[in-house]
N, C-alpha and C. Protein backbone atom coordinates (compact mmCIF):
# COMPACT_ATOMS: atom_id res chain seq x y z
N UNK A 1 -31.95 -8.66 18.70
CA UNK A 1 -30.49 -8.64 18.59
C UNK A 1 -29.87 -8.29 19.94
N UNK A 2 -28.79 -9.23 20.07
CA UNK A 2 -28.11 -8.53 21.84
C UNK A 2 -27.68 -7.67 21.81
N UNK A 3 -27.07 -6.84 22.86
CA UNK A 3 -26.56 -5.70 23.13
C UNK A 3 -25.05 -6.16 23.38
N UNK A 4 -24.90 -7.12 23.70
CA UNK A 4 -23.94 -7.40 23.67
C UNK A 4 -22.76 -7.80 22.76
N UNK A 5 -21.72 -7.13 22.27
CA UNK A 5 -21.06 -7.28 20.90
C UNK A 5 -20.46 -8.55 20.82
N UNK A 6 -20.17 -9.74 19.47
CA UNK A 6 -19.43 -10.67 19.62
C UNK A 6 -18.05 -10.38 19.89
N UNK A 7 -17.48 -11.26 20.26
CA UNK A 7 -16.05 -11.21 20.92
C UNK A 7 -15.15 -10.81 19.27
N UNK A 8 -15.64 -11.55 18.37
CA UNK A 8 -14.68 -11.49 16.92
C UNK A 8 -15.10 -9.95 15.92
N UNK A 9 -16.10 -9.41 16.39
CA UNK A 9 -16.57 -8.05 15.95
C UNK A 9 -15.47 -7.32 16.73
N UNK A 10 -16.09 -7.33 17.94
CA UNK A 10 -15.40 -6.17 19.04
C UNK A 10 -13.44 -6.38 18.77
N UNK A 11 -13.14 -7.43 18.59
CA UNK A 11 -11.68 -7.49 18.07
C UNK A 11 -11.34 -6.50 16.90
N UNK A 12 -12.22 -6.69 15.82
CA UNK A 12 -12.54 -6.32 14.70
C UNK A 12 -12.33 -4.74 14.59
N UNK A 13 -13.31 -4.73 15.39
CA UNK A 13 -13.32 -3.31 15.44
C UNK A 13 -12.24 -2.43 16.24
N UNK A 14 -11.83 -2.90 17.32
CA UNK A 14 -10.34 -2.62 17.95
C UNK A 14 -9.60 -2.51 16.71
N UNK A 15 -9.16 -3.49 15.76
CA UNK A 15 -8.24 -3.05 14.78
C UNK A 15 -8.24 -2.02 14.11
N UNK A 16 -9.55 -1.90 13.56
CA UNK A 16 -9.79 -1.21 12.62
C UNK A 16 -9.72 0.48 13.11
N UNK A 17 -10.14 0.75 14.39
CA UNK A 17 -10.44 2.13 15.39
C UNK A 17 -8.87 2.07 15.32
N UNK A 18 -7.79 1.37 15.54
CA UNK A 18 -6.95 1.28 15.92
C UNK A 18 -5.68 1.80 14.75
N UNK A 19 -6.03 1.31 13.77
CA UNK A 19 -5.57 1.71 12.63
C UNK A 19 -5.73 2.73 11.57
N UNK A 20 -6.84 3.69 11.99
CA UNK A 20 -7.46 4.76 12.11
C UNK A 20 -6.68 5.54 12.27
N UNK A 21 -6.10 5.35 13.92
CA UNK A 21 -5.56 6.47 14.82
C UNK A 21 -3.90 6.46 14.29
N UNK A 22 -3.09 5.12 14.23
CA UNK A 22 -1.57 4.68 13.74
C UNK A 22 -1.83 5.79 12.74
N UNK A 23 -2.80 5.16 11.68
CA UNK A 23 -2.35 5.92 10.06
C UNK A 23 -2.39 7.70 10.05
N UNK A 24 -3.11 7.66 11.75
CA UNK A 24 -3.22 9.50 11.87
C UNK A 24 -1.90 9.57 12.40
N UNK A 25 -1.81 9.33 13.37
CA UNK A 25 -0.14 9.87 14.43
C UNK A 25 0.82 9.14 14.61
N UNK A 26 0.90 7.64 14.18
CA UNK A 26 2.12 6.94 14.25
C UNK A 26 1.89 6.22 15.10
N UNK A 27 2.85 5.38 15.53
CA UNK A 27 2.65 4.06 17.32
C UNK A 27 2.62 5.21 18.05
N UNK A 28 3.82 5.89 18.41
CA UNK A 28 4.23 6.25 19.37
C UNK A 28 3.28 7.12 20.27
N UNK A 29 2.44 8.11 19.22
CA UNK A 29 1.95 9.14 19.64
C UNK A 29 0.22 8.59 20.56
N UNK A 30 -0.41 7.65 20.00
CA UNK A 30 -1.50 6.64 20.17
C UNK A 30 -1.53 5.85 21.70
N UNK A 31 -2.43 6.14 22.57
CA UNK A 31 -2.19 5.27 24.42
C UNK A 31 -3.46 4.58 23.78
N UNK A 32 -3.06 3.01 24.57
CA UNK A 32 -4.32 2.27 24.97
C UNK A 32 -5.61 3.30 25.47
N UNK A 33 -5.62 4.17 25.71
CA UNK A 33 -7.23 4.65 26.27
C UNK A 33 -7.27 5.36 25.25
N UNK A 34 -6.43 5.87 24.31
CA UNK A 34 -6.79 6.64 23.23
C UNK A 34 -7.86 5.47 21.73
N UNK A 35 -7.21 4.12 22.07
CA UNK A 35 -8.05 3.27 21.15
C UNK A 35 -9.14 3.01 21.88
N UNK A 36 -8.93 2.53 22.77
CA UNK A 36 -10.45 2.32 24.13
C UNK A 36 -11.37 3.00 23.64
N UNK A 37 -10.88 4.14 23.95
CA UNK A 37 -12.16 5.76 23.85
C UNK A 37 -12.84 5.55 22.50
N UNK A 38 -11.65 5.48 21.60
CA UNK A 38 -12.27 5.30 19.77
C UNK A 38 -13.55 4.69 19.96
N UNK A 39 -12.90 3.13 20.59
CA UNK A 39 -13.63 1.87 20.53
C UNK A 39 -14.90 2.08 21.64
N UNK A 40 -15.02 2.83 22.23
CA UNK A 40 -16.23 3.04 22.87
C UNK A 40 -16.19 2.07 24.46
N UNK A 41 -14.93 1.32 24.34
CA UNK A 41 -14.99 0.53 25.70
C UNK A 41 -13.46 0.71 26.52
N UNK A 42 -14.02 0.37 27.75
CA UNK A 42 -12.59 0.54 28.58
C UNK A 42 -11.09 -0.16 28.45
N UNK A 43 -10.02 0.79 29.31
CA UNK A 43 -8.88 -0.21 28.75
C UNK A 43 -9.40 -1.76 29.16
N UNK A 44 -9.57 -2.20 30.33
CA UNK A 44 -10.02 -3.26 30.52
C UNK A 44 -10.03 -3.82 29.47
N UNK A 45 -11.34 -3.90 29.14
CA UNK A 45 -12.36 -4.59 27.55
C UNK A 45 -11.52 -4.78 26.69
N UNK A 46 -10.30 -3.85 26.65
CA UNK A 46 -9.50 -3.65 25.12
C UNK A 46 -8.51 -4.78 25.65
N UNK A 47 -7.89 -4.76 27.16
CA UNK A 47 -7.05 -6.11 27.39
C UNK A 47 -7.22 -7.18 27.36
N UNK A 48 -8.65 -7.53 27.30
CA UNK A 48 -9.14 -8.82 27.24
C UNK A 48 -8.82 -9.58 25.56
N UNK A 49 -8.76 -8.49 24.47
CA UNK A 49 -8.51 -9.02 23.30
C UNK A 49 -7.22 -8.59 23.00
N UNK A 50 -6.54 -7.84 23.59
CA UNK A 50 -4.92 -7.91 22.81
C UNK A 50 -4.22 -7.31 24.24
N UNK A 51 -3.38 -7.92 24.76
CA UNK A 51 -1.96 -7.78 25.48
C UNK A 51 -1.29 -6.54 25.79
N UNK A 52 -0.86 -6.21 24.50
CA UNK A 52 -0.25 -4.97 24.53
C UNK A 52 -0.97 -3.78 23.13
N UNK A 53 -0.29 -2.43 23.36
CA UNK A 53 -0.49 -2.00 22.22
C UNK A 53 0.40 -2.25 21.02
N UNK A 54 1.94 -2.86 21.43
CA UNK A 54 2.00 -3.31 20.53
C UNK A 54 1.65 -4.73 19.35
N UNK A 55 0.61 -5.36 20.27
CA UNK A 55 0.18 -6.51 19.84
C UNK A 55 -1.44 -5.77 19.04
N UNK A 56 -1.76 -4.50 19.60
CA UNK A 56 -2.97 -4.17 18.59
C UNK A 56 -2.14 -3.76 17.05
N UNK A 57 -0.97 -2.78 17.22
CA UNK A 57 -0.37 -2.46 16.02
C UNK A 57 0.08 -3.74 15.17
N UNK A 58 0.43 -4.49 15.18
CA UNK A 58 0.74 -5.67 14.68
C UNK A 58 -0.18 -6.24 14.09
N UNK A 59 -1.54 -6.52 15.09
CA UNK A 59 -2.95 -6.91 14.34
C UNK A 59 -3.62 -6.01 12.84
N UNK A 60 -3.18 -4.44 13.07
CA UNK A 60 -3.45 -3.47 12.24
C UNK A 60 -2.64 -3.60 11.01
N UNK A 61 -1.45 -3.90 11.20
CA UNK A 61 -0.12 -4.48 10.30
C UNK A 61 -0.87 -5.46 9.32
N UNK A 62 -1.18 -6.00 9.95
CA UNK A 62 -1.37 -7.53 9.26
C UNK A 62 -2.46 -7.38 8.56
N UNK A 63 -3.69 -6.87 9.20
CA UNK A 63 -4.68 -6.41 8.15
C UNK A 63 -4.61 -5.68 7.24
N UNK A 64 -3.35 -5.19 6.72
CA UNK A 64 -3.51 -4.31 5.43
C UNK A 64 -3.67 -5.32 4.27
N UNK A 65 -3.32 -6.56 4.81
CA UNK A 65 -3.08 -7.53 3.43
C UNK A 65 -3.96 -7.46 2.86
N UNK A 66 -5.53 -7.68 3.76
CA UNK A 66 -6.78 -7.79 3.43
C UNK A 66 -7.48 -7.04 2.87
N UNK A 67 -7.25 -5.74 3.21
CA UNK A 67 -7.64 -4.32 2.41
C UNK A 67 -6.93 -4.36 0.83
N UNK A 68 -5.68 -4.77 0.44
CA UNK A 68 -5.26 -4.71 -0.87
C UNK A 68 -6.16 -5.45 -1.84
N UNK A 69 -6.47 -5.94 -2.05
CA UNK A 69 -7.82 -6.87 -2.90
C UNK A 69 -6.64 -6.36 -4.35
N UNK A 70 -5.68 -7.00 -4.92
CA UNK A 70 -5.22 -7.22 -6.02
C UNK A 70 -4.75 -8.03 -6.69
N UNK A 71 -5.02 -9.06 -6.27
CA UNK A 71 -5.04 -10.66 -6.80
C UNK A 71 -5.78 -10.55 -7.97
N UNK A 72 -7.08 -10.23 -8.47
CA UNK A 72 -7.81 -10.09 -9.69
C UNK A 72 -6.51 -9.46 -10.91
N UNK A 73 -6.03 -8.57 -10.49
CA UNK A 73 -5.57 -7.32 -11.07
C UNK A 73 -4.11 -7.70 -11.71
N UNK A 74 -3.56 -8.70 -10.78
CA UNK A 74 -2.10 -9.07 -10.85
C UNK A 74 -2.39 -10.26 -11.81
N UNK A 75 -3.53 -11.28 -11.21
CA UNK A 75 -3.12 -12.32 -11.85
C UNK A 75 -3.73 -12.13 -13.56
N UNK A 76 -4.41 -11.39 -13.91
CA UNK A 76 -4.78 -10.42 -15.39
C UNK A 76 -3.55 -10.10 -16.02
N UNK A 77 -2.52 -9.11 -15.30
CA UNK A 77 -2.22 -8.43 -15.68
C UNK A 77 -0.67 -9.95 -16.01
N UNK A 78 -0.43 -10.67 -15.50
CA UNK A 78 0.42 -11.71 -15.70
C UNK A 78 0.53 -12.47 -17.10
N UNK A 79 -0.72 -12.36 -17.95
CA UNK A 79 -0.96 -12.56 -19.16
C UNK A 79 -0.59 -11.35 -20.55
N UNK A 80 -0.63 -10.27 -19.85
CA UNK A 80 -0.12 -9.11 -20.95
C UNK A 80 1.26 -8.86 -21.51
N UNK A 81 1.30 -9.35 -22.43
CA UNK A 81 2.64 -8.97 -23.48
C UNK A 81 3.07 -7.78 -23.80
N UNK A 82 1.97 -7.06 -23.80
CA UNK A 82 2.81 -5.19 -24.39
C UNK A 82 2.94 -4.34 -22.82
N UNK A 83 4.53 -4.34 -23.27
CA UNK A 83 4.83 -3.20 -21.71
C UNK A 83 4.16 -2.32 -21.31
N UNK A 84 3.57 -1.23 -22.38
CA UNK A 84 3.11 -0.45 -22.82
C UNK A 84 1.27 -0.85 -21.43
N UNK A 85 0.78 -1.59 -22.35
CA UNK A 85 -0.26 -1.64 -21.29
C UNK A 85 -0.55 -2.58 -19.95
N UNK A 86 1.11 -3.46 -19.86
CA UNK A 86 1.43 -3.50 -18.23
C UNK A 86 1.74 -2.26 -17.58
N UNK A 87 2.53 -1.49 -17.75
CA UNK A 87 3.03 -0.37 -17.14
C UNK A 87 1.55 0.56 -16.79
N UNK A 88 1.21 0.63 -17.83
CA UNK A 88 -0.36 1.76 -17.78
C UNK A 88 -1.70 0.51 -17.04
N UNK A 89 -1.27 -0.37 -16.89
CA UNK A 89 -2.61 -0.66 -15.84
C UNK A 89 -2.12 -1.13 -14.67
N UNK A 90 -1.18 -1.32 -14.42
CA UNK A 90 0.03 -1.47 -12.79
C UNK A 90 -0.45 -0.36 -12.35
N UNK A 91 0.19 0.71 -13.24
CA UNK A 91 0.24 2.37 -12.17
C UNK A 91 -1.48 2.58 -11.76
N UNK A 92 -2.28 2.24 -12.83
CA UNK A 92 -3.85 3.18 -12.36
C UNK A 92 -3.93 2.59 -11.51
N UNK A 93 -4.21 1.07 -11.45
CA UNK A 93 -4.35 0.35 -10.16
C UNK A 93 -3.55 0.49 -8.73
N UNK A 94 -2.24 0.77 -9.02
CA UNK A 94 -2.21 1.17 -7.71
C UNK A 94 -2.52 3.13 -7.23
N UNK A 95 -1.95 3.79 -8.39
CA UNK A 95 -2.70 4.73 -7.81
C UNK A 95 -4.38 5.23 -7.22
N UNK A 96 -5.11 4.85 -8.42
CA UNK A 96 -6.61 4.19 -7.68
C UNK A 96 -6.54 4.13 -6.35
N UNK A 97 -6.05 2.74 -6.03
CA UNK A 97 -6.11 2.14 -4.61
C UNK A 97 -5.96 2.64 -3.67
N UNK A 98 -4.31 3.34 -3.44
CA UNK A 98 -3.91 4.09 -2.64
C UNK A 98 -4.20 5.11 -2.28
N UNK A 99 -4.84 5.74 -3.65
CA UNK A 99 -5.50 7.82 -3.20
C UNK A 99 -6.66 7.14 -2.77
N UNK A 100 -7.46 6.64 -2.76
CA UNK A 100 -9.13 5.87 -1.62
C UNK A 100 -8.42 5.40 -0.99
N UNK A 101 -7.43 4.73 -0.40
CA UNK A 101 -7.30 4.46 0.87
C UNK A 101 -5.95 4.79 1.35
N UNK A 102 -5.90 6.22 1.55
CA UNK A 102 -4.18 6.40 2.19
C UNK A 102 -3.69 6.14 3.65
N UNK A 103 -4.43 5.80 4.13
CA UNK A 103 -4.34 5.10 5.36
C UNK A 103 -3.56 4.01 5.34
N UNK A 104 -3.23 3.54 4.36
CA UNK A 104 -2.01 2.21 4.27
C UNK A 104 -0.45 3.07 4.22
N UNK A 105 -0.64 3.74 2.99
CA UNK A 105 0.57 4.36 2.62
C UNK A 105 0.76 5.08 3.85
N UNK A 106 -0.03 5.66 4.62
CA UNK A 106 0.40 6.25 6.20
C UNK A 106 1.14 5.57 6.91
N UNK A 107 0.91 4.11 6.93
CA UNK A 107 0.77 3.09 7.99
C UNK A 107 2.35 2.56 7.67
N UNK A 108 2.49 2.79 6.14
CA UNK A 108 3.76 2.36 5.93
C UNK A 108 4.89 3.41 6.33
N UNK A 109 4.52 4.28 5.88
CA UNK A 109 5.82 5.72 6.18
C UNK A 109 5.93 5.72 7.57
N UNK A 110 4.61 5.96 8.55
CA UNK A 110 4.92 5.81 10.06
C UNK A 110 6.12 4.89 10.51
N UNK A 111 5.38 3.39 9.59
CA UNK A 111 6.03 2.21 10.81
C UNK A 111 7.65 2.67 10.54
N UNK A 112 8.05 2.62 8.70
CA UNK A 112 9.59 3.22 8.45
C UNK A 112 10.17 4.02 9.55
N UNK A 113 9.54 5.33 9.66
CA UNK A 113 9.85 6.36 10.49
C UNK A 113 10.03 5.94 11.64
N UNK A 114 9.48 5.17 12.28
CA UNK A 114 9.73 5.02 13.53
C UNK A 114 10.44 3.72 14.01
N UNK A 115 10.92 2.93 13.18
CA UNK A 115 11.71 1.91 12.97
C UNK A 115 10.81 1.01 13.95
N UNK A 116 9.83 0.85 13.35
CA UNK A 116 9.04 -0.41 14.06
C UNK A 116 9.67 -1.77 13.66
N UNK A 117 9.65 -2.91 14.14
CA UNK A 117 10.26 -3.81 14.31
C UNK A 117 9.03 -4.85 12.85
N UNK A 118 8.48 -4.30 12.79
CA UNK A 118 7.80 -4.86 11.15
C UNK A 118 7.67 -3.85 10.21
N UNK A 119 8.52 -2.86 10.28
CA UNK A 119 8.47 -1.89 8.89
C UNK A 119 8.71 -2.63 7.63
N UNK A 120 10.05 -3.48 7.87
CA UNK A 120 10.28 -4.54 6.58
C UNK A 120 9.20 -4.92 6.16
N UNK A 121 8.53 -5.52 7.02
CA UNK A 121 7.50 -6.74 6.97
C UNK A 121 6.50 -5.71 5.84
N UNK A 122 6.09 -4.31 6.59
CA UNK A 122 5.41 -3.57 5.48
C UNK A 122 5.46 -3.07 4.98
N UNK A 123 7.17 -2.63 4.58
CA UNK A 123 7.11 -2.31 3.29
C UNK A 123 7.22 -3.83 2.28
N UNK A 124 7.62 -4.59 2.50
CA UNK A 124 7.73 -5.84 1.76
C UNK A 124 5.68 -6.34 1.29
N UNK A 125 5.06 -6.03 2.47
CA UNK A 125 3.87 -6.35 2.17
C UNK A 125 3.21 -5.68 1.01
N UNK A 126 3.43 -3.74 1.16
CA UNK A 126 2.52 -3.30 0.38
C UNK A 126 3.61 -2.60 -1.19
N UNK A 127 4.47 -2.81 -0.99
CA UNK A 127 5.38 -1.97 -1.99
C UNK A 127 6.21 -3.44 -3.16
N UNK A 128 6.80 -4.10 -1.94
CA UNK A 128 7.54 -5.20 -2.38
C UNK A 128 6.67 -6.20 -3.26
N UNK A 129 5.68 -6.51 -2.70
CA UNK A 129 4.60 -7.14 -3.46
C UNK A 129 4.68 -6.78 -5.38
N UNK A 130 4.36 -5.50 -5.32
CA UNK A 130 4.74 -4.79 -6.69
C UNK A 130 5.64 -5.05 -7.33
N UNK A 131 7.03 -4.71 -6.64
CA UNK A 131 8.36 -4.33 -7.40
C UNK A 131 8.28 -5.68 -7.73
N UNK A 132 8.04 -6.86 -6.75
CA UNK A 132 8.64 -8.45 -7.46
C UNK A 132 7.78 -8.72 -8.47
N UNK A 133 6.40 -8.23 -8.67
CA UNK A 133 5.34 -9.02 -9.55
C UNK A 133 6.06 -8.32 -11.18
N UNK A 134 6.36 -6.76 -11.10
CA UNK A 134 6.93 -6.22 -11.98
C UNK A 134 8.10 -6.57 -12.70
N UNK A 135 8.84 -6.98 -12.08
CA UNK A 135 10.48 -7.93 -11.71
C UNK A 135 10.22 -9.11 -12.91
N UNK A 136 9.55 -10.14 -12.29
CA UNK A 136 8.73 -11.00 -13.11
C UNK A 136 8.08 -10.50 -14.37
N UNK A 137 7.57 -10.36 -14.49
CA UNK A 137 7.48 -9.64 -16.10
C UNK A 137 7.90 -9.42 -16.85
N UNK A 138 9.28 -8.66 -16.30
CA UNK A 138 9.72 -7.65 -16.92
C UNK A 138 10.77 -8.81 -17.61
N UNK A 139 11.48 -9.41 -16.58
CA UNK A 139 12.08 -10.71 -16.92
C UNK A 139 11.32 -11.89 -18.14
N UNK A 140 10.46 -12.17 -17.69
CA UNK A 140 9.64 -12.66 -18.90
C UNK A 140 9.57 -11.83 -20.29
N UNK A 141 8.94 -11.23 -20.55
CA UNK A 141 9.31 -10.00 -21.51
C UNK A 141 10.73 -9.80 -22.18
N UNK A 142 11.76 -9.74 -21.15
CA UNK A 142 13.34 -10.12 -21.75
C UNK A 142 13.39 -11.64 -22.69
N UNK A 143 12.86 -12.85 -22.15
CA UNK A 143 13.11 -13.77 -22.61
C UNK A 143 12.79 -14.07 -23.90
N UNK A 144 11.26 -13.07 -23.66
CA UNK A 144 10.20 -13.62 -24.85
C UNK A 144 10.46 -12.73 -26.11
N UNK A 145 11.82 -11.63 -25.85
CA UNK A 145 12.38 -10.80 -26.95
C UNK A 145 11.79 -9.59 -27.13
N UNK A 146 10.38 -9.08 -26.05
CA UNK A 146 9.38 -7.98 -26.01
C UNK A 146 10.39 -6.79 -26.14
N UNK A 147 11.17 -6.86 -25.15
CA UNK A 147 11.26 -5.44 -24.36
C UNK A 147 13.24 -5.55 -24.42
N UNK A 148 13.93 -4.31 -24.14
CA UNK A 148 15.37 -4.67 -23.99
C UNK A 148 15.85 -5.29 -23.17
N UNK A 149 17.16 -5.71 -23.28
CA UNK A 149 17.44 -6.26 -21.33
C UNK A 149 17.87 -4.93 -20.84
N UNK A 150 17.30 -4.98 -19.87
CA UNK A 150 18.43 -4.05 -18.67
C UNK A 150 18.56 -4.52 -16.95
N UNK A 151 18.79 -4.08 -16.03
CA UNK A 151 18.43 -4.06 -14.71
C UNK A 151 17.01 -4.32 -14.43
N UNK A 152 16.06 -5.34 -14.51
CA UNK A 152 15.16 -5.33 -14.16
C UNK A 152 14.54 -5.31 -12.93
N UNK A 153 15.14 -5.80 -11.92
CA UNK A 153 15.21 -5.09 -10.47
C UNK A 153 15.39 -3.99 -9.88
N UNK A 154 16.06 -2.72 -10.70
CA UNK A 154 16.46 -1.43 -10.93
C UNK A 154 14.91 -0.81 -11.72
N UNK A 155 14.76 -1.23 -12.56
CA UNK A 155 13.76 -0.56 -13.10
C UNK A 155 12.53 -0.71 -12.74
N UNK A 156 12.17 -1.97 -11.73
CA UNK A 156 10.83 -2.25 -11.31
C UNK A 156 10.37 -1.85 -10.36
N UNK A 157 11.80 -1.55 -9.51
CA UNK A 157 11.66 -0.67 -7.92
C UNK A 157 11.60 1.01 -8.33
N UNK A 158 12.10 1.70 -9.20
CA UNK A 158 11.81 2.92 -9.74
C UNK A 158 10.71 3.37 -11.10
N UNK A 159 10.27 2.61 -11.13
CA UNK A 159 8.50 2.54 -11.50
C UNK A 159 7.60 2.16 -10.53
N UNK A 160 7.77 1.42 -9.48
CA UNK A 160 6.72 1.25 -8.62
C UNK A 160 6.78 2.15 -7.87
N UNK A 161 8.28 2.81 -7.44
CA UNK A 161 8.73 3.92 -6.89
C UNK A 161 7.67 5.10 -7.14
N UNK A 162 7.86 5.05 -8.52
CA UNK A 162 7.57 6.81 -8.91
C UNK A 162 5.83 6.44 -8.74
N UNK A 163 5.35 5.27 -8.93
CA UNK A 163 4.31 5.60 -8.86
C UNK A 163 3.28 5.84 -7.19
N UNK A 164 4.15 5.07 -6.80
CA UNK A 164 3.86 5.37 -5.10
C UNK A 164 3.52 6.86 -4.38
N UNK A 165 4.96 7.64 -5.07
CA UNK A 165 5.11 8.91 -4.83
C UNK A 165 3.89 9.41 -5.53
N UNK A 166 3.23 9.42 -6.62
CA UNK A 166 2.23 9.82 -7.49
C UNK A 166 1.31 9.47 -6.54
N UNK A 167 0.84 8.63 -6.05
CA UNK A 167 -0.48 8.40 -4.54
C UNK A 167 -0.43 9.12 -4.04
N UNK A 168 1.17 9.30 -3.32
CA UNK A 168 1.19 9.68 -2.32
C UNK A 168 0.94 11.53 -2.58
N UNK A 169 1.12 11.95 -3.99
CA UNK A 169 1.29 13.37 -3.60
C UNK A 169 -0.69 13.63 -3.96
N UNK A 170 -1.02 12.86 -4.52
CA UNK A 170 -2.43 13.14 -4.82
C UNK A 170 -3.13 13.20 -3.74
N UNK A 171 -2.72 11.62 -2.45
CA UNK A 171 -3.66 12.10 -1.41
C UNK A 171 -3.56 12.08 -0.06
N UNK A 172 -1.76 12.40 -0.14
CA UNK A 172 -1.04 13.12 1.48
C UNK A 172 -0.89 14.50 1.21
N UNK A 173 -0.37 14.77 -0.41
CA UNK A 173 0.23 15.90 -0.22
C UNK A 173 -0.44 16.91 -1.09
N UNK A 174 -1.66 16.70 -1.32
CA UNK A 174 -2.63 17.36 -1.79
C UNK A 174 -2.30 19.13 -1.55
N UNK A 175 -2.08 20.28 -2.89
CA UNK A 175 -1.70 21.64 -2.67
C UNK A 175 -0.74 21.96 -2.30
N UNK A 176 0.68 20.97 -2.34
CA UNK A 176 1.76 21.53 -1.67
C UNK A 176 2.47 21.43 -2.66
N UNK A 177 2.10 20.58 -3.91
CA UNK A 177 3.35 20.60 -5.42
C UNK A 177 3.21 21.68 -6.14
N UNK A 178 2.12 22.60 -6.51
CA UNK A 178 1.72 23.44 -7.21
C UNK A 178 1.02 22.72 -8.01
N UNK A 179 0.88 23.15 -9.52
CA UNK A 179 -0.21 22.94 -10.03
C UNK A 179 -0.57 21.35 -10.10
N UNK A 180 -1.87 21.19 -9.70
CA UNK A 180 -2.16 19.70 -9.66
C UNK A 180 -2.77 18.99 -10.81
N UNK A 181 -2.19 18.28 -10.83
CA UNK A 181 -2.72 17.21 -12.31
C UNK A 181 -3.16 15.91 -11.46
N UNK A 182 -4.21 15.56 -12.70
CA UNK A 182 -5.43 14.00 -12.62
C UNK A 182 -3.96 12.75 -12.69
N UNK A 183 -4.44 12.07 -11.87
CA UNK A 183 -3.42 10.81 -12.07
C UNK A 183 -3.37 10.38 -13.42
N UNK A 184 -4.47 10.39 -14.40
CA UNK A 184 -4.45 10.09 -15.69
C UNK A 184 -3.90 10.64 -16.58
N UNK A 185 -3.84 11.87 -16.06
CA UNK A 185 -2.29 13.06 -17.27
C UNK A 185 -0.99 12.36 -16.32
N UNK A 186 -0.76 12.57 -15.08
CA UNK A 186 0.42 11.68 -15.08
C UNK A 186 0.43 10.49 -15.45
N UNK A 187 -0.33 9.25 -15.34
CA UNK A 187 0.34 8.07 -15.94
C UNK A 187 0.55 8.32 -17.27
N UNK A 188 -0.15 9.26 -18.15
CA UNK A 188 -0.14 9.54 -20.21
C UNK A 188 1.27 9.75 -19.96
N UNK A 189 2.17 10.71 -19.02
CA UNK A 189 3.24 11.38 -19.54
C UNK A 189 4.36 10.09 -19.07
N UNK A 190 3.87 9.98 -17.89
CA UNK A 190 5.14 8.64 -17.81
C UNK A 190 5.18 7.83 -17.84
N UNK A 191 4.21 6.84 -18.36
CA UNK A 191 4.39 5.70 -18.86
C UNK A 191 5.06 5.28 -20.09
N UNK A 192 4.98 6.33 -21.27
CA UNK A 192 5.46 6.45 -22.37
C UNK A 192 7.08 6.03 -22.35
N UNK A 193 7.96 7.15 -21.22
CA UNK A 193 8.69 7.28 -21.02
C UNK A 193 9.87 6.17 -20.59
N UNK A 194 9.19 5.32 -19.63
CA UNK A 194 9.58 3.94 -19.42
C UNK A 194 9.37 3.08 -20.53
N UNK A 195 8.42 3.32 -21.65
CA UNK A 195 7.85 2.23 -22.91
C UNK A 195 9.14 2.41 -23.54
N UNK A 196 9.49 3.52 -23.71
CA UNK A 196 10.74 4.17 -24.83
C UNK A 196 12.20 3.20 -24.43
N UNK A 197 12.27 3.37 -23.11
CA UNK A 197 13.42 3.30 -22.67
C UNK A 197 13.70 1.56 -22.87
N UNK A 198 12.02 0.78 -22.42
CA UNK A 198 12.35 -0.44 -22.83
C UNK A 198 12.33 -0.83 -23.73
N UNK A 199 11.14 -0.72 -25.00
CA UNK A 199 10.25 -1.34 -26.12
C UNK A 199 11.91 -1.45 -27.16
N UNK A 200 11.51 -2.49 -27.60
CA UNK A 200 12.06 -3.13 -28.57
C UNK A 200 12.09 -2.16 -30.08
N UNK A 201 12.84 -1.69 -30.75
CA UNK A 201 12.82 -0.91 -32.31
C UNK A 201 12.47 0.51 -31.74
């Protein structure tokens, strides 16, 4: 085997070292020799595959798509008629996801915070994705006589909402709410809650 790394690894791995460091301290705080060093090679080496640092953050951006793997999950869950167990397998799945990998949800609050010029782009990638697939449903469900009408754009962004925050306190803010509960006693208590407010009788 060479010693020498392929050009599409060593990219690879720039992102990934790279997105590491964003989801730790943000753009701002992160220098080209600080990913270099990660990456084990000089700034040099690191200019030869991306321009700027903001052309590595962008590359890091873009790869979150790839990390979400919920295409299985969505296009399943597009067939379920009872709110009841859309709502309760939306939330596990994304909470699941997000407490193993909070390095996205980092990646998103940073870019917000710092008004990166693709924050839209990610919150639309990893949040928006949700609220519209939910949106859809929920709308379907109105038609098909399931569920009540209400604001379904209102209610799909404050369920994906609350459940975001539920990731996020399990595995940013781990010991700072007081007593901690299993994501599975929270989704029992609030999923119900949204069932009530929509379910039909």
């Amino acid at each position: 085997m060479s010693a020498k790394q392929p050009k599409l690894d060593r990219r690879t791995q720039i992102v990934e070292k790279a997105t590491e460091l964003f989801a730790l301290k943000g753009f701002g705080p992160v220098s080209i020799k600080e990913i270099a060093d990660a990456c084990g090679v000089t700034e040099a080496a690191l200019y030869r595959h991306f321009d700027s640092k903001g052309a590595i953050y962008r590359a890091a951006l873009d790869a979150v798509a790839t990390r979400l793997s919920d295409e299985d999950v969505l296009t399943r869950l597009e067939k379920e008629d009872d709110i009841e167990a859309l709502l309760k397998s939306l939330a596990t799945h994304i909470v699941t996801f997000f407490t193993a990998d909070p390095a996205i949800q980092r990646l998103l609050l940073y870019s917000a915070l710092e008004g990166h010029e693709r924050s839209h782009t990610v919150f639309d990638l990893i949040r928006g994705r949700y609220v519209r697939f939910l949106k859809k449903q929920l709308d379907a469900m109105c038609e098909t006589g399931h569920i009540v009408e209400k604001n379904n754009e209102i209610t799909a962004r404050c369920f994906i909402g609350m459940v975001f925050d539920c990731a996020l306190g399990f595995s940013l803010w781990k010991g700072m709410q007081g007593k901690a509960h299993t994501p599975s006693e929270v989704i029992a208590n609030n999923v119900p809650i949204y069932v009530g407010g929509l379910k039909k009788g």
